[in-house]
C-alpha atoms as a PDB file:
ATOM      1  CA  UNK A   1      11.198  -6.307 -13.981  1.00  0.00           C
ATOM      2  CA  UNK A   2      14.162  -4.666 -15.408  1.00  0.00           C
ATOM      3  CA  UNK A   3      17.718  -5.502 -14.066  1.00  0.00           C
ATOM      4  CA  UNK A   4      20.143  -2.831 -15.018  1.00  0.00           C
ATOM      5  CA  UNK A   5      19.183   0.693 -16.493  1.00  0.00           C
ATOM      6  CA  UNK A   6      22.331   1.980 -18.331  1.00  0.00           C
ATOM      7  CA  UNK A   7      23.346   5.087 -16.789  1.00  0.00           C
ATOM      8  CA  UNK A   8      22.018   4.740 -13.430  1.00  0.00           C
ATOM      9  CA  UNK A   9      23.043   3.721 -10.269  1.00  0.00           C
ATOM     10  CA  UNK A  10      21.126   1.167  -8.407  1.00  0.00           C
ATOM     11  CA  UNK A  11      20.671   1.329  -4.497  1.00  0.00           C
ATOM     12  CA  UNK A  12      19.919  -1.662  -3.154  1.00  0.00           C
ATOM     13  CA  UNK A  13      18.625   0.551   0.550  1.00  0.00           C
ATOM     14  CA  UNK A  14      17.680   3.491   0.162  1.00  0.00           C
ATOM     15  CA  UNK A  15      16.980   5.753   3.520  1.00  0.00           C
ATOM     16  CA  UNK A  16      13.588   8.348   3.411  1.00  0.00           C
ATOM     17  CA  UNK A  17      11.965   9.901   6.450  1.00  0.00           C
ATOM     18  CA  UNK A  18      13.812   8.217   8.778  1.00  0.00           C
ATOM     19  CA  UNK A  19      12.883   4.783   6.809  1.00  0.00           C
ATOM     20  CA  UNK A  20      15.194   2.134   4.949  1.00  0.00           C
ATOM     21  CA  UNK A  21      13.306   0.872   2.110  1.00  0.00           C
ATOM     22  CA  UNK A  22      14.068  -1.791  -0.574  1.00  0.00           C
ATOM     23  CA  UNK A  23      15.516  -0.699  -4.081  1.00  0.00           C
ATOM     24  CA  UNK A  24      14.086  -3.657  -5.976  1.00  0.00           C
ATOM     25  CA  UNK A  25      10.438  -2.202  -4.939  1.00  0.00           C
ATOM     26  CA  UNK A  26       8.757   0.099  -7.116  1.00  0.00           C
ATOM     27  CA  UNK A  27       8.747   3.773  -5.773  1.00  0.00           C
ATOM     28  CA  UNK A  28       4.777   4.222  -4.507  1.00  0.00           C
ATOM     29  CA  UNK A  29       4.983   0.866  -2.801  1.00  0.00           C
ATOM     30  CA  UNK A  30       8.575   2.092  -1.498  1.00  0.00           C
ATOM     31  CA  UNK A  31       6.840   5.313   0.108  1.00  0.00           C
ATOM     32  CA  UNK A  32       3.687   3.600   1.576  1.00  0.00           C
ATOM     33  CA  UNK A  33       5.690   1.313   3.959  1.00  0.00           C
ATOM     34  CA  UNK A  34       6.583   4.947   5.546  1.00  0.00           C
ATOM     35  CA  UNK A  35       4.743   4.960   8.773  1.00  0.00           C
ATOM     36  CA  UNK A  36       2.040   7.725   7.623  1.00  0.00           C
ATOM     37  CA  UNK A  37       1.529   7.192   4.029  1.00  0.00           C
ATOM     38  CA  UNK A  38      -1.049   5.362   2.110  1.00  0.00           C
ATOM     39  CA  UNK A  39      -0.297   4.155  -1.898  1.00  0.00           C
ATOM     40  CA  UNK A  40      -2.712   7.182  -2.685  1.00  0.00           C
ATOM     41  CA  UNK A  41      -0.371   9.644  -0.803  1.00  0.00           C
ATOM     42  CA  UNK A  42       2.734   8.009  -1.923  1.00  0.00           C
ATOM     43  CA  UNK A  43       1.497   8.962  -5.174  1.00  0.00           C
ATOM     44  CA  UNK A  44       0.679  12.609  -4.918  1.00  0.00           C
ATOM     45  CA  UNK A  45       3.691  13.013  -3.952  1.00  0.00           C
ATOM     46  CA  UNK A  46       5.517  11.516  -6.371  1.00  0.00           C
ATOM     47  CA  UNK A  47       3.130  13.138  -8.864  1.00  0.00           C
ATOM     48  CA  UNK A  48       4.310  16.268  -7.298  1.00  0.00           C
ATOM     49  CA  UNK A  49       7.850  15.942  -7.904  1.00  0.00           C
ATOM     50  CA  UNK A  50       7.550  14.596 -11.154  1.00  0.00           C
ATOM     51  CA  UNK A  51       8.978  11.233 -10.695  1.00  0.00           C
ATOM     52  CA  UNK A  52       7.333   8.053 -12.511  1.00  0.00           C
ATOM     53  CA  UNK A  53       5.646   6.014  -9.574  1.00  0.00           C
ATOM     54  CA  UNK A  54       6.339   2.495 -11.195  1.00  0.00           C
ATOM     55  CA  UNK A  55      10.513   3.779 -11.001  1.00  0.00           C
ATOM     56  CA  UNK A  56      12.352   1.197  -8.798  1.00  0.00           C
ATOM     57  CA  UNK A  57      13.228   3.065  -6.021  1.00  0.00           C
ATOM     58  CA  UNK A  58      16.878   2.284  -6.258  1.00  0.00           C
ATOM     59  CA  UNK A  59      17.307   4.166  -9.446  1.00  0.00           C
ATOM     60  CA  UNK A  60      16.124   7.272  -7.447  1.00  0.00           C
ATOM     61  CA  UNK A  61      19.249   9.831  -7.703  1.00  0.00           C
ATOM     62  CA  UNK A  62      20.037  12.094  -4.863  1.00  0.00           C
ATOM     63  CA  UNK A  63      18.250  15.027  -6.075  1.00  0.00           C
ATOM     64  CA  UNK A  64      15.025  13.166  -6.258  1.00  0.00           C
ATOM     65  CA  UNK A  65      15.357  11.601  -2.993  1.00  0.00           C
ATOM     66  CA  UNK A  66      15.800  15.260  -1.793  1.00  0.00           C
ATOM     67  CA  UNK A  67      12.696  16.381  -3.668  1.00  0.00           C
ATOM     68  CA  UNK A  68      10.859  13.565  -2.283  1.00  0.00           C
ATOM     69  CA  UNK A  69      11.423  13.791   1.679  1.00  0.00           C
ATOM     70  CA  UNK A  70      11.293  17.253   0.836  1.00  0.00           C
ATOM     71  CA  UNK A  71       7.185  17.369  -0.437  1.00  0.00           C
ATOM     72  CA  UNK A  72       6.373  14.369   2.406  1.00  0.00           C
ATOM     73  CA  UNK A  73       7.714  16.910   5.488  1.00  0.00           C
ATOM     74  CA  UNK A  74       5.885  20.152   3.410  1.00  0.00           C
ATOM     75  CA  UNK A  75       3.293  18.216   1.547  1.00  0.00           C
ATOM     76  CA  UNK A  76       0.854  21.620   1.530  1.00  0.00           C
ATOM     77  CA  UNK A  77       4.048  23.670  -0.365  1.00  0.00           C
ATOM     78  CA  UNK A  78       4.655  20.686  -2.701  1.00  0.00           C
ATOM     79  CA  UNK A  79       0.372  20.777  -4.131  1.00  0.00           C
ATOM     80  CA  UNK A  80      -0.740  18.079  -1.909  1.00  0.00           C
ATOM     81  CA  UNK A  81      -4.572  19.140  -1.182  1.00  0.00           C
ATOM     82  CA  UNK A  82      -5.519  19.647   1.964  1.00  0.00           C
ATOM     83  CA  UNK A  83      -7.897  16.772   2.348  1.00  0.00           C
ATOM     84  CA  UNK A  84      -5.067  14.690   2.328  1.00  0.00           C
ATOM     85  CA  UNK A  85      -3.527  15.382   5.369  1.00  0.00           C
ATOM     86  CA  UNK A  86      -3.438  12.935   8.318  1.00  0.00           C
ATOM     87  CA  UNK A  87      -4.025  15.439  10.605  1.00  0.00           C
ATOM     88  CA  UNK A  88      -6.910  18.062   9.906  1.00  0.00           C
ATOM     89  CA  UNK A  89      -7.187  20.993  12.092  1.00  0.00           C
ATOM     90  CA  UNK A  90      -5.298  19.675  14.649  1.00  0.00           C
ATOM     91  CA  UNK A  91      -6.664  20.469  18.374  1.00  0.00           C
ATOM     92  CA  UNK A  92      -4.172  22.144  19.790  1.00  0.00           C
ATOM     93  CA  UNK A  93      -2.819  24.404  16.887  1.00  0.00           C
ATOM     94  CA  UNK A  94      -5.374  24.180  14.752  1.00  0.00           C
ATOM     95  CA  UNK A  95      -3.321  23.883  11.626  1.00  0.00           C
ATOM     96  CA  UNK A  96      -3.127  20.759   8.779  1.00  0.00           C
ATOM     97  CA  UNK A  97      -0.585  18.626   8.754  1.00  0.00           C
ATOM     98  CA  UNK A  98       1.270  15.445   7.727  1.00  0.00           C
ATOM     99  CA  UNK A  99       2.772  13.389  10.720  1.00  0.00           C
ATOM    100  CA  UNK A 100       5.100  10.539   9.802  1.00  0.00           C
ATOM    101  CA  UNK A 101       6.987   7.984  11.767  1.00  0.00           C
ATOM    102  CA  UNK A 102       7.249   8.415  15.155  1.00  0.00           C
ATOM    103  CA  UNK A 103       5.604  11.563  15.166  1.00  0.00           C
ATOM    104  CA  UNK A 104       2.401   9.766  14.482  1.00  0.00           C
ATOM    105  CA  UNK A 105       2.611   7.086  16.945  1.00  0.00           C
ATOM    106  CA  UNK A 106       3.572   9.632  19.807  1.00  0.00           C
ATOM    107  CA  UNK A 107       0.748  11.941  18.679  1.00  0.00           C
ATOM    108  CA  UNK A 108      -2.126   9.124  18.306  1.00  0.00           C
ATOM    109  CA  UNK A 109      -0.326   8.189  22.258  1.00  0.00           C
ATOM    110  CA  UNK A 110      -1.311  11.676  23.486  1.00  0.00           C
ATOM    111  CA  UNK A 111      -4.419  11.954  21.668  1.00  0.00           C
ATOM    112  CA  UNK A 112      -5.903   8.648  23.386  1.00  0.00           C
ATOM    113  CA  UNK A 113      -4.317  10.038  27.248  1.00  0.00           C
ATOM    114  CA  UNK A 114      -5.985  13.168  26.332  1.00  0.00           C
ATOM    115  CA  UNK A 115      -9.466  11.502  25.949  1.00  0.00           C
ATOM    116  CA  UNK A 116      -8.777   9.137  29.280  1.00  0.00           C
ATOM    117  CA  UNK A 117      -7.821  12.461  30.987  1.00  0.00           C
ATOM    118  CA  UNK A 118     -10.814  14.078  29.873  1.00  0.00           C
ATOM    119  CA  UNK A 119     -12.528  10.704  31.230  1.00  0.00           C
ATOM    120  CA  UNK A 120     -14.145  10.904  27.417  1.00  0.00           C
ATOM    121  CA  UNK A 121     -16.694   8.224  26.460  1.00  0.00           C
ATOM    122  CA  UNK A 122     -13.860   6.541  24.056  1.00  0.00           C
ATOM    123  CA  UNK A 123     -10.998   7.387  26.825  1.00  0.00           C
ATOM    124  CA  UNK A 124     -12.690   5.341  29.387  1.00  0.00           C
ATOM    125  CA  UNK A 125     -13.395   2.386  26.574  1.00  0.00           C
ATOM    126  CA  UNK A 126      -9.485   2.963  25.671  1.00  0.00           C
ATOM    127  CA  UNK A 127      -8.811   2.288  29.448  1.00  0.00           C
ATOM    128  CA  UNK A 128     -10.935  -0.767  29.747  1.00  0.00           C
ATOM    129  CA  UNK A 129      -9.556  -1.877  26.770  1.00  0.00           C
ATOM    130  CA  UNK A 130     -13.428  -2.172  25.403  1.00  0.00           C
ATOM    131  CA  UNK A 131     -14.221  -1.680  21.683  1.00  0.00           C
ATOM    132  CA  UNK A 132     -13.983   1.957  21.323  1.00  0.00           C
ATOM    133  CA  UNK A 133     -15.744   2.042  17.548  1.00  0.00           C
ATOM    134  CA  UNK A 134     -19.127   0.795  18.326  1.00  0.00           C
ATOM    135  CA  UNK A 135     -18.583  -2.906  17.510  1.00  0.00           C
ATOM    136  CA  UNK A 136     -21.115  -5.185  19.096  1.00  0.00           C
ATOM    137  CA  UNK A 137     -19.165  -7.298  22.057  1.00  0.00           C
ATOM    138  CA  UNK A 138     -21.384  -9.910  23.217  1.00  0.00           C
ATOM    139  CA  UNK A 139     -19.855 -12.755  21.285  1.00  0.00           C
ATOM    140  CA  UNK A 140     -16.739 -11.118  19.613  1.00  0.00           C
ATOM    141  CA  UNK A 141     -13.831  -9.561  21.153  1.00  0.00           C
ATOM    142  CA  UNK A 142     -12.880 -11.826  24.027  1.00  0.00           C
ATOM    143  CA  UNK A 143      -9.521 -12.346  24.294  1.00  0.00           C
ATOM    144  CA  UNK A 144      -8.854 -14.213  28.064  1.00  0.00           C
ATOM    145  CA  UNK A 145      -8.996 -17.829  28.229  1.00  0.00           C
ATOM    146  CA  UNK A 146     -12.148 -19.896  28.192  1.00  0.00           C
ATOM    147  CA  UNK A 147     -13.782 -19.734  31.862  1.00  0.00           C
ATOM    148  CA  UNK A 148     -15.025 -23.490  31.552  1.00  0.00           C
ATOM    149  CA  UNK A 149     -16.871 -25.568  34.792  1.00  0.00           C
ATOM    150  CA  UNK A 150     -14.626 -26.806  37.270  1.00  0.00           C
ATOM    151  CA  UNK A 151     -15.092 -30.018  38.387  1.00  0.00           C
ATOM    152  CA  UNK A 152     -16.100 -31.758  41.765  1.00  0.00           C
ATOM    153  CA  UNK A 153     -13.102 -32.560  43.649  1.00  0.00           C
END
């Protein structure tokens, strides 16, 4: 791993989409600890804006950086396919997008309260807090304590 890169400026925290990530990481790793982005995203995008995914991220300059948050909030305008959105045809505007950070979380939040609202199949198994993707839940899943016998006094 190199050390110094004459020239450059190294940043050991560097702040993207509301996230502080490490400079001594390499920038697709960097990008996938963003709340919303998997390695393969992380490097679309980078593809996208023409910066070399194995670049520490701390030798990222300012205009980069820019470029970068830049194609993650507009991912469709930067050549990101469509297919790699995390949220196709969204229910209630029926448009693609890419949600990251807290706009995920508080989305996936209303999506399951929509579903228990709607007193869904998977709503009411979200309720229960029952498996909710089919799993089998005879012998897995149990998470109170052991029942046990109780003894004769």
């Amino acid at each position: 791993m190199k050390d110094f890169v004459a020239g450059e400026e190294f940043k050991h925290l560097i702040r993207i989409s509301n996230t502080d990530l490490q400079g001594a990481t390499p920038a697709r790793n960097a990008l996938a600890r963003i709340t919303g982005l998997s390695h393969r995203t992380a490097s679309a995008v980078l593809r996208a804006v023409n910066v070399d995914e194995f670049k520490l991220i701390g030798y990222v300059t300012e205009a980069e950086r820019e470029r970068i948050e830049d194609a993650i909030y507009d991912p469709i305008a930067a050549g990101l396919p469509v297919w790699m959105m995390n949220r196709q045809r969204d229910p209630e505007t029926g448009e693609n997008k890419m949600l990251i950070g807290s706009e995920l979380l508080l989305q996936h939040k209303t999506d399951i309260d929509r579903m228990i609202r709607k007193r869904l199949w998977r709503g009411v198994r979200h309720s229960r807090g029952l498996r909710v993707r089919g799993q089998r839940t005879k012998a897995t899943g149990r998470r109170s304590g052991s029942l046990g016998v109780s003894r004769k006094k």
